[in-house]
Protein backbone atom coordinates (compact mmCIF):
# COMPACT_ATOMS: atom_id res chain seq x y z
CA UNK A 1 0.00 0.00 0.00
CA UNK A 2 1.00 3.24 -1.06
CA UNK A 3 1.99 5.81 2.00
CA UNK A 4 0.04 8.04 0.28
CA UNK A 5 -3.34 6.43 0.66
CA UNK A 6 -2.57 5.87 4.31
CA UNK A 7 -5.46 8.42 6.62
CA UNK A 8 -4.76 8.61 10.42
CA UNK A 9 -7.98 8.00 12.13
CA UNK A 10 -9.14 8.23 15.99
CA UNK A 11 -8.25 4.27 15.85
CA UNK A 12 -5.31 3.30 17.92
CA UNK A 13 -3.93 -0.48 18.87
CA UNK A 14 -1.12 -0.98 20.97
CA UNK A 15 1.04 -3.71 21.06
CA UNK A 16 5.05 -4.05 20.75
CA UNK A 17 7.08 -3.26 17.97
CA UNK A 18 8.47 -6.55 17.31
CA UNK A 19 4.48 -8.19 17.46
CA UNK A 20 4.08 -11.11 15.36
CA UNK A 21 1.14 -10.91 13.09
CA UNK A 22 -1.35 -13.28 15.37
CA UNK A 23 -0.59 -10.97 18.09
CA UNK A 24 -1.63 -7.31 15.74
CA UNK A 25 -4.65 -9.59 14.64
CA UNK A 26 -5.65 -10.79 18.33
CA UNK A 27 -5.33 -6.80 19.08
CA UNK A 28 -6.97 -6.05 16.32
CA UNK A 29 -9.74 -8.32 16.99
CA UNK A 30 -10.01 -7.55 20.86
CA UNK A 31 -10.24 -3.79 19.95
CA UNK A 32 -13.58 -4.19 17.54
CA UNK A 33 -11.84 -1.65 15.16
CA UNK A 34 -13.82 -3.10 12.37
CA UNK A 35 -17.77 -2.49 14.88
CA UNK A 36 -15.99 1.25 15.68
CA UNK A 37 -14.80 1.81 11.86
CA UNK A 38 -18.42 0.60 10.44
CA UNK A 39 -20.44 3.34 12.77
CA UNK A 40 -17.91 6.20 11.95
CA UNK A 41 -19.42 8.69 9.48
CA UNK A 42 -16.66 8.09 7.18
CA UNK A 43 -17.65 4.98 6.75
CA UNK A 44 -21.10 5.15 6.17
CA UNK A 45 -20.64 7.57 3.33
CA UNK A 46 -18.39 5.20 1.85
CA UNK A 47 -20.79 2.24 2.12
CA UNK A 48 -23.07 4.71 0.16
CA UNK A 49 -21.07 5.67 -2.21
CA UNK A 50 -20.79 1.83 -3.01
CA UNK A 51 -23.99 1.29 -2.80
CA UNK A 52 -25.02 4.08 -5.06
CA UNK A 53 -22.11 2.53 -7.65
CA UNK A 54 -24.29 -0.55 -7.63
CA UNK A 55 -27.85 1.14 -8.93
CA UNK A 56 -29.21 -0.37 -11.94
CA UNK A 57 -31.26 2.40 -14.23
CA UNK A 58 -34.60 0.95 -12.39
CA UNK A 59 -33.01 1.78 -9.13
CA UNK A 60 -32.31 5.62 -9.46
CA UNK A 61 -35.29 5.63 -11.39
CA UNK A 62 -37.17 4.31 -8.12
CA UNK A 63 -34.72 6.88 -6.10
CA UNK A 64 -35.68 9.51 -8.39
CA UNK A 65 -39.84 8.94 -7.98
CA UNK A 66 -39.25 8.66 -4.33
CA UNK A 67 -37.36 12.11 -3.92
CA UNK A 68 -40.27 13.33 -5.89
CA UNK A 69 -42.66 12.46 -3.85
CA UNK A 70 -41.25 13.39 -0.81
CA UNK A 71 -40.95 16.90 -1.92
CA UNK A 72 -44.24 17.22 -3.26
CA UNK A 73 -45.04 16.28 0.38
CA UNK A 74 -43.04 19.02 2.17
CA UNK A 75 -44.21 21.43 -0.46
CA UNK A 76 -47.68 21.19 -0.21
CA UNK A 77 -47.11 21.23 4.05
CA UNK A 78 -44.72 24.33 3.21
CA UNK A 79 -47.72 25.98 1.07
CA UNK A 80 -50.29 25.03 3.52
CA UNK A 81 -47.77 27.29 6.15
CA UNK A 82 -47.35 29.67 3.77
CA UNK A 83 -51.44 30.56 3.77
CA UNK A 84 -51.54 30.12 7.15
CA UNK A 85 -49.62 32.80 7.78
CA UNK A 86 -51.16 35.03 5.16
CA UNK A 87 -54.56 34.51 6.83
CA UNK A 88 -53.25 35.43 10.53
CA UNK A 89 -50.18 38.05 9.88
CA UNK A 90 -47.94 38.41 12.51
CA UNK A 91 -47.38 41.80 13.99
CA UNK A 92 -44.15 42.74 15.38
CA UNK A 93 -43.85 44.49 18.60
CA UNK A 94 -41.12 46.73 19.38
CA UNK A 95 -38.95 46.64 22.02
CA UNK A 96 -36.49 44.04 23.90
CA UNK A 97 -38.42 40.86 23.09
CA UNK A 98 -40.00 41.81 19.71
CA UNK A 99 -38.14 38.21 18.07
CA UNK A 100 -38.95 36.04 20.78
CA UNK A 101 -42.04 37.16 20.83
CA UNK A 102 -41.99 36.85 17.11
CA UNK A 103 -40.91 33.18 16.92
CA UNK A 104 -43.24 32.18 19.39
CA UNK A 105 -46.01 33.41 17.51
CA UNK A 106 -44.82 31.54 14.26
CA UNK A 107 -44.03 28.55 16.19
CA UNK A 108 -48.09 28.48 17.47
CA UNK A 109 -49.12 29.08 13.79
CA UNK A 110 -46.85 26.23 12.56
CA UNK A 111 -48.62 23.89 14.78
CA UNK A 112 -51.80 25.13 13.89
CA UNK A 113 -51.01 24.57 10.07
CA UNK A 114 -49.38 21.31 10.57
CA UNK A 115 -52.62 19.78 12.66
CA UNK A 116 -54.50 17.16 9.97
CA UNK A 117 -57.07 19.34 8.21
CA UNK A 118 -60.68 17.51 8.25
CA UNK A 119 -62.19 17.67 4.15
């Protein structure tokens, strides 16, 4: 392996210099460096990189649908906010707590907007 595609990580194993290579595996092995690699973020984002290498056309088709309709969701929620607010404008005091006071008020509307509508 190349010394330039060598990356220090948080991972450390001690053992002596002159270790045989059942003894770096056994400390290897005792340390779970592969359980603590796998949850790193690092290594997540390379599992989906992999795993994103692997689509067929079907599958980022699928990937593509589902993105869809998960923004048509947030839209519509966003839109339904959006009138919300239109319909009950919120008036700014001045003073010391004019943005808490503010973001409270669009935090009650939110709720309001995001409670399921009866039809």
């Amino acid at each position: 392996m190349s010394f330039k595609q060598l990356h220090l990580t948080k991972f450390r194993i001690r053992f002596p210099h002159t270790a045989k290579t059942a003894a770096v595996r056994k400390a290897w092995e005792k340390a779970n460096v592969v359980e603590e690699w796998s949850r790193t973020s690092w290594a997540k984002k390379l599992a989906l990189k992999k795993l994103r290498a692997k689509m067929t056309d079907f599958d980022r088709f699928k990937l593509m649908k589902a993105k869809q309709s998960k923004n048509r969701i947030i839209n519509r929620e966003m839109l339904r906010m959006k009138k919300s607010l239109k319909q009950n404008p919120v008036k700014v005091k001045s003073g010391r707590h004019a943005k808490k006071c503010l973001s409270m008020k669009k935090k009650k509307i939110a709720k309001q907007a995001l409670k399921p509508q009866k039809k």
